[in-house]
Protein backbone atom coordinates (compact mmCIF):
# COMPACT_ATOMS: atom_id res chain seq x y z
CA UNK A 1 -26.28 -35.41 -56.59
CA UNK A 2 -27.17 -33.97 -60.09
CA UNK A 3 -25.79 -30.80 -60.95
CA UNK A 4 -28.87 -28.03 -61.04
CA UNK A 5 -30.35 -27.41 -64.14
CA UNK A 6 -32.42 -24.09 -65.75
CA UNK A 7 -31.19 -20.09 -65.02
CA UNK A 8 -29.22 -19.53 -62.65
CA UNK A 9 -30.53 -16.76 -60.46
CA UNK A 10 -29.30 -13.31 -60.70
CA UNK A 11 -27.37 -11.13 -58.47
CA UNK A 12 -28.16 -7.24 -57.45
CA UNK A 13 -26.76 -4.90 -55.28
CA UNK A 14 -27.80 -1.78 -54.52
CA UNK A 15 -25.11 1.07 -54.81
CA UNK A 16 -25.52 4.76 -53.39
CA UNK A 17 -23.53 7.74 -54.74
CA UNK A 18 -22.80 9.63 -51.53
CA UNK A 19 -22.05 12.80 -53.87
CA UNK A 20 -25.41 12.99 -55.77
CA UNK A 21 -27.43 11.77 -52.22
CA UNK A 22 -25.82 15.11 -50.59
CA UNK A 23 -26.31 17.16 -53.87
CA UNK A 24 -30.20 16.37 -53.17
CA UNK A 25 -30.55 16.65 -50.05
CA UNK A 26 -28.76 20.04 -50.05
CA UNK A 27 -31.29 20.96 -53.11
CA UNK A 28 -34.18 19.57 -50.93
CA UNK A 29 -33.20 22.06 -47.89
CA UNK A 30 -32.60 25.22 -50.21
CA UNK A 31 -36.33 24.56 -52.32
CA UNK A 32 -37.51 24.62 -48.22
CA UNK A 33 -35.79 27.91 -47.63
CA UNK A 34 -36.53 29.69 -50.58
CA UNK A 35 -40.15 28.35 -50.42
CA UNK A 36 -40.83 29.45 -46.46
CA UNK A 37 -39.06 32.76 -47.40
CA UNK A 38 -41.62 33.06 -50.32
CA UNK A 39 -44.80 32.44 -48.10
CA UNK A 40 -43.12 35.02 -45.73
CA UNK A 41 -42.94 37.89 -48.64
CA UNK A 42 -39.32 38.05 -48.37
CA UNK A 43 -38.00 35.80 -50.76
CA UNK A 44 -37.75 35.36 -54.71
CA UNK A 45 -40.50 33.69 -56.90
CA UNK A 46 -41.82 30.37 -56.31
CA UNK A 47 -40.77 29.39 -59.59
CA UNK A 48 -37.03 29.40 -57.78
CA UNK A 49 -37.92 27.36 -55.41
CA UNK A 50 -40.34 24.51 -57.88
CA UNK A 51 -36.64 24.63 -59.97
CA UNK A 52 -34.86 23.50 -57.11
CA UNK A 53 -37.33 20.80 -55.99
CA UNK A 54 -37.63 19.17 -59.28
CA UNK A 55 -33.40 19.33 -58.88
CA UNK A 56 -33.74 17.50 -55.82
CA UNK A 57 -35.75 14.94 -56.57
CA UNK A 58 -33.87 14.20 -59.86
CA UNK A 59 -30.26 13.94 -57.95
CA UNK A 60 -32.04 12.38 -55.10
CA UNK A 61 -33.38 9.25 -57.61
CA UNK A 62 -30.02 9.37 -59.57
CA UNK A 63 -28.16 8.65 -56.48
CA UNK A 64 -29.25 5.50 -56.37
CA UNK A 65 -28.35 2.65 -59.06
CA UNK A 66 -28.39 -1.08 -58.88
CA UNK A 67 -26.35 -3.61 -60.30
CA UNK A 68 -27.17 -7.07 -61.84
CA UNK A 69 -25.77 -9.81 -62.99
CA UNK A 70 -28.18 -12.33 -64.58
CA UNK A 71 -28.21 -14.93 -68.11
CA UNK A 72 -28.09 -11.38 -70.08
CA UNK A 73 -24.59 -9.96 -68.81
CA UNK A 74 -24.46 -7.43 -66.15
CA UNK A 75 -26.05 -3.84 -65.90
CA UNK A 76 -25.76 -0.82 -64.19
CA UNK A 77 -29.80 0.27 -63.83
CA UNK A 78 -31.21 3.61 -62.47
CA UNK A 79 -32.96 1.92 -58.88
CA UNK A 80 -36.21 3.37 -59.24
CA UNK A 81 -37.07 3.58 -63.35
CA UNK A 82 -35.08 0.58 -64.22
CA UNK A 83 -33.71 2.62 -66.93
CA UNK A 84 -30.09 0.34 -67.97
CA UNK A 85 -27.11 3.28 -67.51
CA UNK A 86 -24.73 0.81 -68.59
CA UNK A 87 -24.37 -2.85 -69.41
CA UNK A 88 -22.23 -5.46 -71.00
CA UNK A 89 -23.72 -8.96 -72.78
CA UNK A 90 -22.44 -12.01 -71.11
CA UNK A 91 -20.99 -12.87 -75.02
CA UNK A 92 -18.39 -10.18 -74.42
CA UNK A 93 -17.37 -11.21 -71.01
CA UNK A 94 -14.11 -13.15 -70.67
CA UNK A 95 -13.14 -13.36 -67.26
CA UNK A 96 -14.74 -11.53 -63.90
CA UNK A 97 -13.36 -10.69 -60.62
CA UNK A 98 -13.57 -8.16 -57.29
CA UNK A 99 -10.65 -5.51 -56.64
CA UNK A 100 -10.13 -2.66 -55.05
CA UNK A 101 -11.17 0.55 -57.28
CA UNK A 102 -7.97 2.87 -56.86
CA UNK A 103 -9.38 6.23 -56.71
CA UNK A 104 -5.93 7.51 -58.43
CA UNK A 105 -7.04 5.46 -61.41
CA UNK A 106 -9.75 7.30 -62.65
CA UNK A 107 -10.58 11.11 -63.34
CA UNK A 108 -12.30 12.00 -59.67
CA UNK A 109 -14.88 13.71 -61.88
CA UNK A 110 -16.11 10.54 -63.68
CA UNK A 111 -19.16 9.68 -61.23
CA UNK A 112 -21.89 7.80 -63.21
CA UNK A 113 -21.52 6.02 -66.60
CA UNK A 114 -17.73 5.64 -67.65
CA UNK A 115 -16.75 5.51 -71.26
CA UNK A 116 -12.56 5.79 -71.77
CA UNK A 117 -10.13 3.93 -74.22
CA UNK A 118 -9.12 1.25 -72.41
CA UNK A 119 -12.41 0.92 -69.45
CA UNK A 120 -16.32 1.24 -69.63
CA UNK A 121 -18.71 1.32 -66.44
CA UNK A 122 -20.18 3.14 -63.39
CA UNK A 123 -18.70 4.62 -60.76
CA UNK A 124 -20.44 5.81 -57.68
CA UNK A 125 -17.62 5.91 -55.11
CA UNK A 126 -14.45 7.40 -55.18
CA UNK A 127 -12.85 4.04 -54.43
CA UNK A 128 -13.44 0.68 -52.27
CA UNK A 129 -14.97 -2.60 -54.02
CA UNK A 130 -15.56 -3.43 -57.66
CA UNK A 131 -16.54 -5.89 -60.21
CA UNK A 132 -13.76 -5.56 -62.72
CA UNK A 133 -14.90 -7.57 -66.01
CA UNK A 134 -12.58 -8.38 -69.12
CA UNK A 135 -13.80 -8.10 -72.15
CA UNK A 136 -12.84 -10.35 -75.40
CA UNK A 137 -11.82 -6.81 -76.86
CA UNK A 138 -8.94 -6.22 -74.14
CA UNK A 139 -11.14 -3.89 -72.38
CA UNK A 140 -12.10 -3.73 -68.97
CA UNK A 141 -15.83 -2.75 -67.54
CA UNK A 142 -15.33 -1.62 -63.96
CA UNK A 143 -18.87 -1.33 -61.69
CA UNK A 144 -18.09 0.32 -58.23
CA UNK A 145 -20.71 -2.15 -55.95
CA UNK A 146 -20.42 -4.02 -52.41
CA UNK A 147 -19.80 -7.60 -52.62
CA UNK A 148 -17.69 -7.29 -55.52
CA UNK A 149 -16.76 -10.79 -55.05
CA UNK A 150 -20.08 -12.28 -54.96
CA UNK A 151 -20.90 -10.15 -58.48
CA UNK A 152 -17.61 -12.06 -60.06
CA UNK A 153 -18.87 -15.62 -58.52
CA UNK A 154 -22.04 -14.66 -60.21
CA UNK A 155 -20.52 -13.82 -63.75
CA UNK A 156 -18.31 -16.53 -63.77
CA UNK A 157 -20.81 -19.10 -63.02
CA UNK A 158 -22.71 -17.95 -66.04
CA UNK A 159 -19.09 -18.11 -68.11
CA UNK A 160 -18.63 -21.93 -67.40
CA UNK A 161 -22.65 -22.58 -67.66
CA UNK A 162 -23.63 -25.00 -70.19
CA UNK A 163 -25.97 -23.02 -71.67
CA UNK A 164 -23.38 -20.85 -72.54
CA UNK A 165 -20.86 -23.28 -74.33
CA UNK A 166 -24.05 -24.62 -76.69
CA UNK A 167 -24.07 -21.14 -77.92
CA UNK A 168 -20.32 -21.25 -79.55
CA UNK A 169 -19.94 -21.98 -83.12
C-alpha cells in the first residue's frame, strides 16, 4: 500500500486554565451581588457591577485556549476569537516530544504566554502533560495540553514529511 499523499491533518486540543475559569466565575457571582444589591437600594453604582461583568466574561473566554499542530507549526490560540497567543513555524522545529511539566521549573506566576531565555510557550496548569518542542536555536517551546504525546506524533510526522525535506536548500 502507497504511502498517503497531500496535508496531513492537524491536531487540537482544548486546554482550560483552572485559575482564570475560577477568577471568572468568582467575577460572575460578585457582578450578581453587587447588581441585586443595586436593584435593592443598598448597594454601590451599577457601573461597579457592568465593571465586574465585562471582567468576567473576559477571564471567563481567556480561560480557555486551544492548541494546534498543523503544516504551519504549532499555536497556542485564544478558543473562542482564534486570536494566535503563541506559535512556532514548523521551519524552527527540530525535534518534538510529551513530558511531564515540573511545576518547580517555572515561575508559578507565569500562566499564559511564556517568554524566558532559554523557553517560549503557554502554560495553563501548574504542571501535568506537555508538548516540549526544540528549536534549531537551542531553545525549547513548552505548551501545557492533554495528549502531549499525540501533539509530538503530530509534529514529528510533519518533521519527516516530504513536503518538508523539498523545502531545504
Amino acid at each position: 500500500m502507497a504511502a498517503p499523499t497531500g496535508p496531513l491533518p492537524a491536531w487540537s486540543r482544548i486546554v482550560v486554565s483552572r485559575r482564570l475559569l475560577g477568577a471568572g466565575a468568582a467575577a460572575a457571582l460578585a457582578a450578581a451581588a453587587v447588581g441585586a444589591l443595586g436593584i435593592a437600594g443598598a448597594g454601590p453604582s451599577p457601573v461597579v457591577a457592568a465593571v465586574l461583568a465585562v471582567s468576567a466574561a473576559w477571564l471567563l473566554a481567556q480561560s480557555r485556549s486551544r492548541v494546534v499542530v498543523d503544516d504551519d507549526g504549532v499555536r497556542v490560540e485564544q478558543a473562542l476569537l482564534r486570536r494566535t497567543l503563541a506559535a512556532v513555524p514548523i521551519s524552527e522545529i527540530t525535534a518534538a516530544r510529551a513530558g511531564e511539566l515540573d511545576p518547580q521549573r517555572l515561575a508559578l506566576s507565569g500562566y499564559g504566554v511564556l517568554r524566558t531565555s532559554a523557553v517560549d510557550g503557554f502554560r495553563a496548569t501548574r504542571g501535568g502533560e506537555c508538548l516540549e518542542l526544540g528549536l534549531a536555536d537551542g531553545r525549547q517551546f513548552v505548551v501545557t495540553v492533554g495528549d502531549a504525546a499525540g501533539a509530538a506524533r503530530a509534529v514529528t510526522a510533519r518533521l519527516r514529511s516530504p513536503a518538508r525535506d523539498d523545502d531545504r536548500p
